[in-house]
C-alpha atoms as a PDB file:
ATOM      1  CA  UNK A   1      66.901 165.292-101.857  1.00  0.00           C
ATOM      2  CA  UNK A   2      69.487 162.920-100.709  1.00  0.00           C
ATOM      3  CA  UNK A   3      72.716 164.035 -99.866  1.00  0.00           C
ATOM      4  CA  UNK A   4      75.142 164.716-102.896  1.00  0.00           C
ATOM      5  CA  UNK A   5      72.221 162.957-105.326  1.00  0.00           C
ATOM      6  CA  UNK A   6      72.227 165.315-108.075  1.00  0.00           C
ATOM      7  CA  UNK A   7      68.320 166.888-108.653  1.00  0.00           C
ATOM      8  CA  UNK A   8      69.040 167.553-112.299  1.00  0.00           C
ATOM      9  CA  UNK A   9      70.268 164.756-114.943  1.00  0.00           C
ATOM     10  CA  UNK A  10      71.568 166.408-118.448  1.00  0.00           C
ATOM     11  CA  UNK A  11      71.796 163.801-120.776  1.00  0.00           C
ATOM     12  CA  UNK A  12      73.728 164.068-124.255  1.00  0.00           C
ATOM     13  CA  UNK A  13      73.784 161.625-127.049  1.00  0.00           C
ATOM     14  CA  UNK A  14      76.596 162.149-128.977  1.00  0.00           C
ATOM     15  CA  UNK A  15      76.757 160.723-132.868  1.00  0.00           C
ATOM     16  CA  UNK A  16      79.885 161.720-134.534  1.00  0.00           C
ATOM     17  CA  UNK A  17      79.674 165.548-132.973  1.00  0.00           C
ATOM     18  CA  UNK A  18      82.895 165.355-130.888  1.00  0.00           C
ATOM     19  CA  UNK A  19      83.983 168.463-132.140  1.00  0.00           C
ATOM     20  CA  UNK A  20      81.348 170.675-130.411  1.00  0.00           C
ATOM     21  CA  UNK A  21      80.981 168.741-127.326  1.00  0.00           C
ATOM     22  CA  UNK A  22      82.966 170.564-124.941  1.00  0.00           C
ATOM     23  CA  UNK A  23      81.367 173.267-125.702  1.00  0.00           C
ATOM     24  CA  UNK A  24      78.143 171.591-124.572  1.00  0.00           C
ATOM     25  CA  UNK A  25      79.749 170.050-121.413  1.00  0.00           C
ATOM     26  CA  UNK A  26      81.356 173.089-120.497  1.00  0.00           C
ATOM     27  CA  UNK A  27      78.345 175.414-120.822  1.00  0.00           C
ATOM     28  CA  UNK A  28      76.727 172.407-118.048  1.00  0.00           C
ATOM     29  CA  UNK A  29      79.454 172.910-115.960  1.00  0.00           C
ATOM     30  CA  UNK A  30      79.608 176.475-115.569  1.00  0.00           C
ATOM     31  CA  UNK A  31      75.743 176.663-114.136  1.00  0.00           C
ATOM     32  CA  UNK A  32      75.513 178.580-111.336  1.00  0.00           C
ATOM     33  CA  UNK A  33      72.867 176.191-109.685  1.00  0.00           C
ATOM     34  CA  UNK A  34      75.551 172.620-109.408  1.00  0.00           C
ATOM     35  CA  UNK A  35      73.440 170.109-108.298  1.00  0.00           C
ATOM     36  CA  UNK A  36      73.596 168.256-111.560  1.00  0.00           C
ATOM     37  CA  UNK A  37      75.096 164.778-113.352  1.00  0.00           C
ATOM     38  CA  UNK A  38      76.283 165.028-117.089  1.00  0.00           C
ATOM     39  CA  UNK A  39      75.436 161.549-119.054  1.00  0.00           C
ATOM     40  CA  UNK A  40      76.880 161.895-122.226  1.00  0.00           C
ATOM     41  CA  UNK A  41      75.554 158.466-124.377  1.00  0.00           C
ATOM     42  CA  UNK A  42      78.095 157.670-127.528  1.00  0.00           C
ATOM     43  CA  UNK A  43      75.462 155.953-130.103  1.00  0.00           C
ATOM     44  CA  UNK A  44      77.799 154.165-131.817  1.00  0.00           C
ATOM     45  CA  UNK A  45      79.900 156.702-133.228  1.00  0.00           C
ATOM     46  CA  UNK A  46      81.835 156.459-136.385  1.00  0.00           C
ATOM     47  CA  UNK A  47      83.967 159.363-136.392  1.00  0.00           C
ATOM     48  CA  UNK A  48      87.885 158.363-134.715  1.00  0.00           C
ATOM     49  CA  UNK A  49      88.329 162.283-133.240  1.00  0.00           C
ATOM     50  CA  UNK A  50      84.339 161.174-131.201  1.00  0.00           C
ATOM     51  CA  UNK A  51      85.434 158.148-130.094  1.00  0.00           C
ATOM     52  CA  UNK A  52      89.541 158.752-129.450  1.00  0.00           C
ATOM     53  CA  UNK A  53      88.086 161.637-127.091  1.00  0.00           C
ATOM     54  CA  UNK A  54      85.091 159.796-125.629  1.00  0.00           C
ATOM     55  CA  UNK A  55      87.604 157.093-124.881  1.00  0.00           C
ATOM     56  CA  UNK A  56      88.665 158.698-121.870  1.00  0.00           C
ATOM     57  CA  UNK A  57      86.771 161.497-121.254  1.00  0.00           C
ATOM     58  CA  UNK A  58      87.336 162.617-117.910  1.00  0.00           C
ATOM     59  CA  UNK A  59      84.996 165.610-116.982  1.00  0.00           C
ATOM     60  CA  UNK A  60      84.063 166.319-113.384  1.00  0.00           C
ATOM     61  CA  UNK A  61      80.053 165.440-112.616  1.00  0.00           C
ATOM     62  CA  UNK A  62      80.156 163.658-115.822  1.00  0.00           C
ATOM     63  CA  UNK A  63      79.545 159.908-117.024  1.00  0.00           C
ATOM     64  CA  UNK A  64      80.058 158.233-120.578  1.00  0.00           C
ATOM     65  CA  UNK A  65      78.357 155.175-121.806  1.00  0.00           C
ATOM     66  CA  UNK A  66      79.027 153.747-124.976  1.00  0.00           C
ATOM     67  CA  UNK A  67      76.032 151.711-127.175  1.00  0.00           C
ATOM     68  CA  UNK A  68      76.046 150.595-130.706  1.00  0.00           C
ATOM     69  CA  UNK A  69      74.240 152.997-133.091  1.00  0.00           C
ATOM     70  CA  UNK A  70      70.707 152.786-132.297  1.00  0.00           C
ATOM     71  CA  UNK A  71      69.199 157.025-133.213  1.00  0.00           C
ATOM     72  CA  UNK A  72      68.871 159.415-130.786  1.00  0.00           C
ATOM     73  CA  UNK A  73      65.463 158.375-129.488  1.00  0.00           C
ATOM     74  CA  UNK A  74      67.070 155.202-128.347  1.00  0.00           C
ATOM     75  CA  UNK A  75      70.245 156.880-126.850  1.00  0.00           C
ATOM     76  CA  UNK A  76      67.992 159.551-124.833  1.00  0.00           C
ATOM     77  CA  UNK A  77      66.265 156.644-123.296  1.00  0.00           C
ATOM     78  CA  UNK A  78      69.255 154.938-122.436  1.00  0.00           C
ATOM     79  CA  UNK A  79      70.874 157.969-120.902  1.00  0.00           C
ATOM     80  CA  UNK A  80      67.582 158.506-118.781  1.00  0.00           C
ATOM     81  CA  UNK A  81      67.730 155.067-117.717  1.00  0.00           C
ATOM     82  CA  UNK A  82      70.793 155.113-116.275  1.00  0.00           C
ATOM     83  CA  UNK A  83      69.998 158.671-114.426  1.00  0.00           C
ATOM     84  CA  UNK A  84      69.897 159.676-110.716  1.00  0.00           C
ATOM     85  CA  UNK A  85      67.549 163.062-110.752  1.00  0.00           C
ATOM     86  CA  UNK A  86      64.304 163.861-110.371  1.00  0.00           C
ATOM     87  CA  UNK A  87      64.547 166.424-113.500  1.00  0.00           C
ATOM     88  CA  UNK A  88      65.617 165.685-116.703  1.00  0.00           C
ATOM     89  CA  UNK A  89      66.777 167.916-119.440  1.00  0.00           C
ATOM     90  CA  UNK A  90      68.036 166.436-122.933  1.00  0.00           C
ATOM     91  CA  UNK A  91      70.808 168.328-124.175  1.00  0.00           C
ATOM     92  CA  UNK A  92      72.011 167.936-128.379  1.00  0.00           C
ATOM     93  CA  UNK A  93      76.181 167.606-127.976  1.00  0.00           C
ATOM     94  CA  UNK A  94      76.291 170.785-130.389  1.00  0.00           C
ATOM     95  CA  UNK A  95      74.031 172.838-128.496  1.00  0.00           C
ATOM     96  CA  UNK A  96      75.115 175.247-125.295  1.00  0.00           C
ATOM     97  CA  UNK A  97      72.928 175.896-122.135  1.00  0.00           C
ATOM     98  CA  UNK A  98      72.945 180.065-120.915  1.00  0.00           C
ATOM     99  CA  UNK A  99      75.013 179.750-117.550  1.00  0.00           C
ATOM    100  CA  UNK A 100      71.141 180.100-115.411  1.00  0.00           C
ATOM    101  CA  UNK A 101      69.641 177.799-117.767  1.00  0.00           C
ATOM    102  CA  UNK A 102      69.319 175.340-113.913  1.00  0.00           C
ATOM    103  CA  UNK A 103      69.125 178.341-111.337  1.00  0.00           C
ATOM    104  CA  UNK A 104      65.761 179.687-113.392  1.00  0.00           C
ATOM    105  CA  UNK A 105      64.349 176.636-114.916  1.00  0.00           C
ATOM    106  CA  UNK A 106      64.863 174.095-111.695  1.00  0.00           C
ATOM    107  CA  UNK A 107      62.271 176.436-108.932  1.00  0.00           C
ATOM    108  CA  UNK A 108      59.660 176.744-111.774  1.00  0.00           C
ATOM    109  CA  UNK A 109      59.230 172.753-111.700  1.00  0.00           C
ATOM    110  CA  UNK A 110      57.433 172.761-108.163  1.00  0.00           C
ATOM    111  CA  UNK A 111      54.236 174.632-110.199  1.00  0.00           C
ATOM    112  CA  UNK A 112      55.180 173.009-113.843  1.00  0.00           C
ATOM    113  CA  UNK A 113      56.077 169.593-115.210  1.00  0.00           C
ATOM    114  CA  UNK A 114      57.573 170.921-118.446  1.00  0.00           C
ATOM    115  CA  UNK A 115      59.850 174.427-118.438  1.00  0.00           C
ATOM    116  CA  UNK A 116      61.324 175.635-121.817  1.00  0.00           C
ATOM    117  CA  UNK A 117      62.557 179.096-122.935  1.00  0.00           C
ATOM    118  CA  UNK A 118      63.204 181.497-125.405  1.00  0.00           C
ATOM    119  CA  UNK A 119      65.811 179.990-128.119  1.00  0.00           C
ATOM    120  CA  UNK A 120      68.739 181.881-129.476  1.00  0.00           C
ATOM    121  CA  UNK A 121      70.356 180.319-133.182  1.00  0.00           C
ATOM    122  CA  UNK A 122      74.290 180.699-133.749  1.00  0.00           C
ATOM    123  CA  UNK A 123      75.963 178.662-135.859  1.00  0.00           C
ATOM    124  CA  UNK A 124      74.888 179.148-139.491  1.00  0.00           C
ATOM    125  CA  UNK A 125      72.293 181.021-138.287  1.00  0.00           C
ATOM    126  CA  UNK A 126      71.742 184.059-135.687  1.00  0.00           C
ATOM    127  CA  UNK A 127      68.644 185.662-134.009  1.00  0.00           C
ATOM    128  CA  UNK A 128      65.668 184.737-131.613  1.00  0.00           C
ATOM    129  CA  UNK A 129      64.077 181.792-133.035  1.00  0.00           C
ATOM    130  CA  UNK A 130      60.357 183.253-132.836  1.00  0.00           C
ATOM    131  CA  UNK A 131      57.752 180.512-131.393  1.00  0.00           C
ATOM    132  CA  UNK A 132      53.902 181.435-131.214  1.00  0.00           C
ATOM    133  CA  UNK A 133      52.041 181.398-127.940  1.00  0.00           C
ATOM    134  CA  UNK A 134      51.697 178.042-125.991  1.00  0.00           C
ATOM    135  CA  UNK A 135      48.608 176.212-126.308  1.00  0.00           C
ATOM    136  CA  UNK A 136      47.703 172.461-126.760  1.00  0.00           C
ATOM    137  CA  UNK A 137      46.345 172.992-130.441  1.00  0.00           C
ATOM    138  CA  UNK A 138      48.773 174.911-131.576  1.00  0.00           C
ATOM    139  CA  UNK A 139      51.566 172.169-130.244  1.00  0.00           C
ATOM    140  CA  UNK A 140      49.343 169.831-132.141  1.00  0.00           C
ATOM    141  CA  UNK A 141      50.128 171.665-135.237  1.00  0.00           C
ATOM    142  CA  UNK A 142      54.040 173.207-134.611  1.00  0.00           C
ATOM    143  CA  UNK A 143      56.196 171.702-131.811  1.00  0.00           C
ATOM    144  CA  UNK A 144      56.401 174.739-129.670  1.00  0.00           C
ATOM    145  CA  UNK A 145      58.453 173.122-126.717  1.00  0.00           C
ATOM    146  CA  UNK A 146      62.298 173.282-127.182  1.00  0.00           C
ATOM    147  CA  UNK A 147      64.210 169.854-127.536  1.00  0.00           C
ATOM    148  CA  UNK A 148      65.751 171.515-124.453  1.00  0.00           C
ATOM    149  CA  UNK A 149      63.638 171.450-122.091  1.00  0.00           C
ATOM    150  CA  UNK A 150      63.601 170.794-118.049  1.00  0.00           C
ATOM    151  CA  UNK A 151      60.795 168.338-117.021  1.00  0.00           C
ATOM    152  CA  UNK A 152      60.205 165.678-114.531  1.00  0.00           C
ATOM    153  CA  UNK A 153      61.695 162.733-114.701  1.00  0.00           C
ATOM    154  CA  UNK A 154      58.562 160.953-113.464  1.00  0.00           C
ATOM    155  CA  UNK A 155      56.439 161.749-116.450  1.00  0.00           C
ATOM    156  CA  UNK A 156      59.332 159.880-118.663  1.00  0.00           C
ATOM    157  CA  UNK A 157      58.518 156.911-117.053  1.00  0.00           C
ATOM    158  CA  UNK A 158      54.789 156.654-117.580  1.00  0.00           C
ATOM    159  CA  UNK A 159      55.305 156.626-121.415  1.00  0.00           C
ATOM    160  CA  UNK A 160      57.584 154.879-123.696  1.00  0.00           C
ATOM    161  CA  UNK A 161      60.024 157.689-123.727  1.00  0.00           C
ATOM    162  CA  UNK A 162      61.340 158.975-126.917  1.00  0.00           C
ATOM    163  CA  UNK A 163      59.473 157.174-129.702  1.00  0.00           C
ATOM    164  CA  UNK A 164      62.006 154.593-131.445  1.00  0.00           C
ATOM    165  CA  UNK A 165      59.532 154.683-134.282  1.00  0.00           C
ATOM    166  CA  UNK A 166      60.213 158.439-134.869  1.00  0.00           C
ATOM    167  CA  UNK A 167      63.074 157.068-136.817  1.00  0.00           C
ATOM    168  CA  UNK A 168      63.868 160.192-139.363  1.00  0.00           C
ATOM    169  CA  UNK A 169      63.053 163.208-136.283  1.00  0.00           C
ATOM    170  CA  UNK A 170      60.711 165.125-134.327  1.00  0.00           C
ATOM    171  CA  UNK A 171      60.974 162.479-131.145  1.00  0.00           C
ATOM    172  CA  UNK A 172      61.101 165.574-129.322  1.00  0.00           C
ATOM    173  CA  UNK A 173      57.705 166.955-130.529  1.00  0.00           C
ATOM    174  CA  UNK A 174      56.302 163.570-129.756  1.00  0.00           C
ATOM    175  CA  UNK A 175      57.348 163.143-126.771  1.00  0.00           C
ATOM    176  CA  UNK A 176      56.135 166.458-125.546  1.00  0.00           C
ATOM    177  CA  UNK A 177      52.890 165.243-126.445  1.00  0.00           C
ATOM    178  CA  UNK A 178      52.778 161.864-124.959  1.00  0.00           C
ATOM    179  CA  UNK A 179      53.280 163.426-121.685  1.00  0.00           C
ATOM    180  CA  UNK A 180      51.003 166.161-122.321  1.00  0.00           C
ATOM    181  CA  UNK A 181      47.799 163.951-122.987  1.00  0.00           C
ATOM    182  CA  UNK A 182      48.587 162.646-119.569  1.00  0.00           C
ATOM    183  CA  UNK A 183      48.378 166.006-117.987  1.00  0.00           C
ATOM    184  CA  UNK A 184      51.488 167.600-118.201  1.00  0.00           C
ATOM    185  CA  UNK A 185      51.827 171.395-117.661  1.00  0.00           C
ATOM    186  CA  UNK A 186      54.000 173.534-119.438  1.00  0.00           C
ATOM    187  CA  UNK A 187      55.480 177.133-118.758  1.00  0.00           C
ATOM    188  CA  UNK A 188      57.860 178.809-120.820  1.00  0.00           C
ATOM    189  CA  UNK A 189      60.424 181.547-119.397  1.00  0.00           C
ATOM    190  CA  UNK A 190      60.511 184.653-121.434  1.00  0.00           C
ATOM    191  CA  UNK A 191      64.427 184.851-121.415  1.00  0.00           C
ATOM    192  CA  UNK A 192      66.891 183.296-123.726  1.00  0.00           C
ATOM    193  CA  UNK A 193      68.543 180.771-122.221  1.00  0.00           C
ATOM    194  CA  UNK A 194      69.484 178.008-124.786  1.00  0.00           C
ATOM    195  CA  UNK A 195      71.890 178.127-127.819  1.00  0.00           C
ATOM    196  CA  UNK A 196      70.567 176.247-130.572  1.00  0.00           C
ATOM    197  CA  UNK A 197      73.703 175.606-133.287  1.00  0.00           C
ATOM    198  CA  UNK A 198      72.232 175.788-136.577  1.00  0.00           C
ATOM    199  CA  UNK A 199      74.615 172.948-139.261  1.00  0.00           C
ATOM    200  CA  UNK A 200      74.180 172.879-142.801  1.00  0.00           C
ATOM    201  CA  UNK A 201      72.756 169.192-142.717  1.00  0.00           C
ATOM    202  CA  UNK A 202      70.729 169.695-139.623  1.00  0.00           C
ATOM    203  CA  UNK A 203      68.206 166.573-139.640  1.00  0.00           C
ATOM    204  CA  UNK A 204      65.614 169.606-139.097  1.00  0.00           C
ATOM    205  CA  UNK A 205      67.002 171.771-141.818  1.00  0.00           C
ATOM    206  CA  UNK A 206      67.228 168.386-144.473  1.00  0.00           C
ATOM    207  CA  UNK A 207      64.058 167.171-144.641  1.00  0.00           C
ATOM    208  CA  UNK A 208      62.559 166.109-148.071  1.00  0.00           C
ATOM    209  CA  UNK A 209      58.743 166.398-148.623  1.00  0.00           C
ATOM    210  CA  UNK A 210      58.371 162.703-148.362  1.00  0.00           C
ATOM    211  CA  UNK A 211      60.138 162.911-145.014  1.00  0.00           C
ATOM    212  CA  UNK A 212      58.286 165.397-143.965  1.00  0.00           C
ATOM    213  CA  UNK A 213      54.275 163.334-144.646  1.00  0.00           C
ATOM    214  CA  UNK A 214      56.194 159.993-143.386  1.00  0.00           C
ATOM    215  CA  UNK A 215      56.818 162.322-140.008  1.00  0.00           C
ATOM    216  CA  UNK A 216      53.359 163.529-139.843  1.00  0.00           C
ATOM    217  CA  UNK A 217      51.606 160.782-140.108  1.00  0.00           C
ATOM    218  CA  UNK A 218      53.378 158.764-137.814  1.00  0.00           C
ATOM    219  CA  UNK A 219      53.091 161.435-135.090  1.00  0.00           C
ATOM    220  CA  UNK A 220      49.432 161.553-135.698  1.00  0.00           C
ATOM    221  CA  UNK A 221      49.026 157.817-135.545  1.00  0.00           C
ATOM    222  CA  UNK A 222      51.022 158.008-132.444  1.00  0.00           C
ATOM    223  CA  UNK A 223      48.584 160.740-130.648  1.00  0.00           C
ATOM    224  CA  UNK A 224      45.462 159.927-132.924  1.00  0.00           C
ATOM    225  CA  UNK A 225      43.140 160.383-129.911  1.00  0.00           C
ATOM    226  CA  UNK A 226      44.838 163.374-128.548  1.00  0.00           C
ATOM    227  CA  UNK A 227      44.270 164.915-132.340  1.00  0.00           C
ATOM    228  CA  UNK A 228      40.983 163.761-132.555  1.00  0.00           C
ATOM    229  CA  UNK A 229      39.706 165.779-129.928  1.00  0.00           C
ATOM    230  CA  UNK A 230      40.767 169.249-131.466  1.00  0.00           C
ATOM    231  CA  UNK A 231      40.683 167.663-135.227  1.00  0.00           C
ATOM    232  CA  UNK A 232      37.617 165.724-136.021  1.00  0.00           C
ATOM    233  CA  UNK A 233      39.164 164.653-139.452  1.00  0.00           C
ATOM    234  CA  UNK A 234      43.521 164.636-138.360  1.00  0.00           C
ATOM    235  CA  UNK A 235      44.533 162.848-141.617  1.00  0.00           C
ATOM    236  CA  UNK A 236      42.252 165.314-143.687  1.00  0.00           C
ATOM    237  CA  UNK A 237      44.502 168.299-141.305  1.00  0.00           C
ATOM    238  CA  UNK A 238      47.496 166.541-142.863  1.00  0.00           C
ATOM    239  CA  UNK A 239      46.363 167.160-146.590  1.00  0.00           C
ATOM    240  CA  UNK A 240      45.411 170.640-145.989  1.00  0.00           C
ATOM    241  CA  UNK A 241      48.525 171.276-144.389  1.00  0.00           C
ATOM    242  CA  UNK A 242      50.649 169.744-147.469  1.00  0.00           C
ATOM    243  CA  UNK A 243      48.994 171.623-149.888  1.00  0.00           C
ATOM    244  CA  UNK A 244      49.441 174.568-147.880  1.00  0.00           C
ATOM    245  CA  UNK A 245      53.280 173.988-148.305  1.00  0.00           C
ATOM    246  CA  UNK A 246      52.657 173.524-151.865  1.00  0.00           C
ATOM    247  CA  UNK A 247      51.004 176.569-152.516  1.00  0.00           C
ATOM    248  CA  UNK A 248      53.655 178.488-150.848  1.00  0.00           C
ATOM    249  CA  UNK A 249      56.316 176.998-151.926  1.00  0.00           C
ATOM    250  CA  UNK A 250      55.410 178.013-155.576  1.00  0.00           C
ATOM    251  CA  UNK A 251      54.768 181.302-154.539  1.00  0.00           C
ATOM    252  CA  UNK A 252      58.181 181.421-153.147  1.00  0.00           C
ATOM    253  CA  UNK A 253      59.658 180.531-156.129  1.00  0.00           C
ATOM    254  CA  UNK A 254      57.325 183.096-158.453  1.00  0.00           C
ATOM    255  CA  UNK A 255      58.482 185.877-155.958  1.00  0.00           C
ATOM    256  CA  UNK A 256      62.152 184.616-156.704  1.00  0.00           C
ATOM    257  CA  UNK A 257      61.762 184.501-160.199  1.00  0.00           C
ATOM    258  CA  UNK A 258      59.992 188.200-160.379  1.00  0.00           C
ATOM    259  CA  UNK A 259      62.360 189.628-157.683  1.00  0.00           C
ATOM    260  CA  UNK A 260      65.714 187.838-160.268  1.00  0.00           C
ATOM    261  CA  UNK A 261      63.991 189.569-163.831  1.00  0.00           C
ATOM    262  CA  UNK A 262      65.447 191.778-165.355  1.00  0.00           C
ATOM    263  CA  UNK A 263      62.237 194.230-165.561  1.00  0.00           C
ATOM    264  CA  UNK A 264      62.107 193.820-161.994  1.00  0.00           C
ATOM    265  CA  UNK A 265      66.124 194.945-161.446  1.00  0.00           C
ATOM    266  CA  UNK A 266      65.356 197.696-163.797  1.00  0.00           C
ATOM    267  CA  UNK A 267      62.141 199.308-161.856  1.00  0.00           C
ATOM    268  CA  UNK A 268      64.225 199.111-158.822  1.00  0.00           C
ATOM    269  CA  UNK A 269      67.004 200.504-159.979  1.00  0.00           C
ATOM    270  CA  UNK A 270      64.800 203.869-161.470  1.00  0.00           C
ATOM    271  CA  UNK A 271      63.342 203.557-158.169  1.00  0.00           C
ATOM    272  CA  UNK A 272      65.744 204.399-156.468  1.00  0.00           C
ATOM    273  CA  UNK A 273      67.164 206.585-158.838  1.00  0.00           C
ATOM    274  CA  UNK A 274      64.112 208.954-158.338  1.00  0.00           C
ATOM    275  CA  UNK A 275      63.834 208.845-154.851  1.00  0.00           C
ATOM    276  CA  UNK A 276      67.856 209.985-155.022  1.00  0.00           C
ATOM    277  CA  UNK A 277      66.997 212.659-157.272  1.00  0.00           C
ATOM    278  CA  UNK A 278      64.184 214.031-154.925  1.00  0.00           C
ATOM    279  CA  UNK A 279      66.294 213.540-151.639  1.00  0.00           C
ATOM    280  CA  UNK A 280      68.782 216.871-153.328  1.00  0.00           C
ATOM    281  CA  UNK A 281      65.785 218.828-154.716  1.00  0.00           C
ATOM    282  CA  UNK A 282      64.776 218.785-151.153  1.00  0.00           C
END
């Protein structure tokens, strides 16, 4: 590594999230491994408290570019573009790295491509976020990789980078999977070392069901191949996976509407009142 080149670029788009962002700037600079840059892209934000304090942000290790609103696919890109490391690692501008999020992840890439970790929600939400097992076909079918993750810069630049046509989400998921059909390896740390900051209109969270299809079937039209070869019919995959949601969605709501009767309130309630009753017969 060149002298005083930074091995580790952290870029942040930032759309109208001023408000958390020193939060996420300040959990970069307080690594204890330093030999990072900051790149904090502002896609055309709206919001005068964003821009008044992008305006002349002045943070050490750190660089601001300003674009017109183009998403956060196009802003990533942008940011990588303009990079000097060898690793990248996309950080959301409401979202906080653990203070070894670079000392553990960084010595892991000269076995790995990709390294991710355990998640931890805050925000509107608290707890381990629970994520199954790694394994190609189950990425296929849940994105298993955190946005958040540190992987080589090199594998960015044999693919088109974060999808543009990923318009409404999940450019994340598929770009984890462009780079894994070309070979990528993956290892994920079994220690919490990422914040994710859970908002009430999350893009994640505020999905309709339309959304939802339109996402799925782009990102299997994007990786048809790669689906093909664990899915011999993908689009039929996408059918039985909607009606999946169906059927559970309407058995949440009978459980809701049994668990909010009145018969139901009433069992409980004797329920409980017999199992008090035997508690001081005891």
């Amino acid at each position: 590594m060149e002298q005083n080149k930074p091995l580790v670029s952290v870029i942040i788009p930032c759309y109208n999230l001023g408000i958390y962002l020193d939060e996420a700037v300040e959990s970069v600079l307080a690594q204890t491994y330093q030999h990072f840059e900051i790149i904090i892209v502002n896609d055309g934000s709206t919001d005068s408290f964003t821009n008044e304090l992008l305006a002349n942000y002045s943070k050490t290790k750190t660089t601001v570019f300003h674009t017109e609103n183009r998403g956060v696919s196009a802003a990533r890109n942008f940011g990588i573009a303009q990079s000097n490391g060898e690793y990248i690692v996309a950080l959301d501008a409401d979202d906080r790295l653990h203070a070894q999020f670079l000392e553990k992840t960084q010595p892991m890439l000269q076995k790995y491509d990709i390294v991710y970790t355990e998640i931890e929600l805050f925000g509107g939400e608290t707890g381990l976020l629970p994520l199954p097992v790694f394994s190609i076909q189950t990425q296929l079918m849940q994105n298993l990789i955190n946005n958040t993750a540190l992987y080589k810069k090199q594998w960015w630049t044999k693919t088109v980078g974060y999808n543009t046509n990923m318009r409404k989400g999940w450019e994340d998921w598929d770009f984890w999977l462009s780079i894994l059909e070309k070979g990528a390896t993956v290892y994920k740390i079994p220690e919490i070392l990422f914040y994710y900051r859970v908002l009430p209109n999350s893009r994640n969270r505020s999905f309709s069901h339309d959304d939802r299809i339109t996402l799925e079937q782009q990102l299997i039209a994007n990786h048809i191949e790669l689906y093909r070869q664990y899915f011999p019919e993908p689009l039929s995959m996408l059918r039985e996976l909607d009606a999946l949601r169906k059927e559970k969605a309407e058995f949440e709501k009978y459980k809701a509407q049994i668990y909010s009767s009145a018969s139901y309130r009433l069992g409980n309630f004797l329920l409980k009142t017999v199992k008090w009753v035997k508690h001081l017969l005891k």
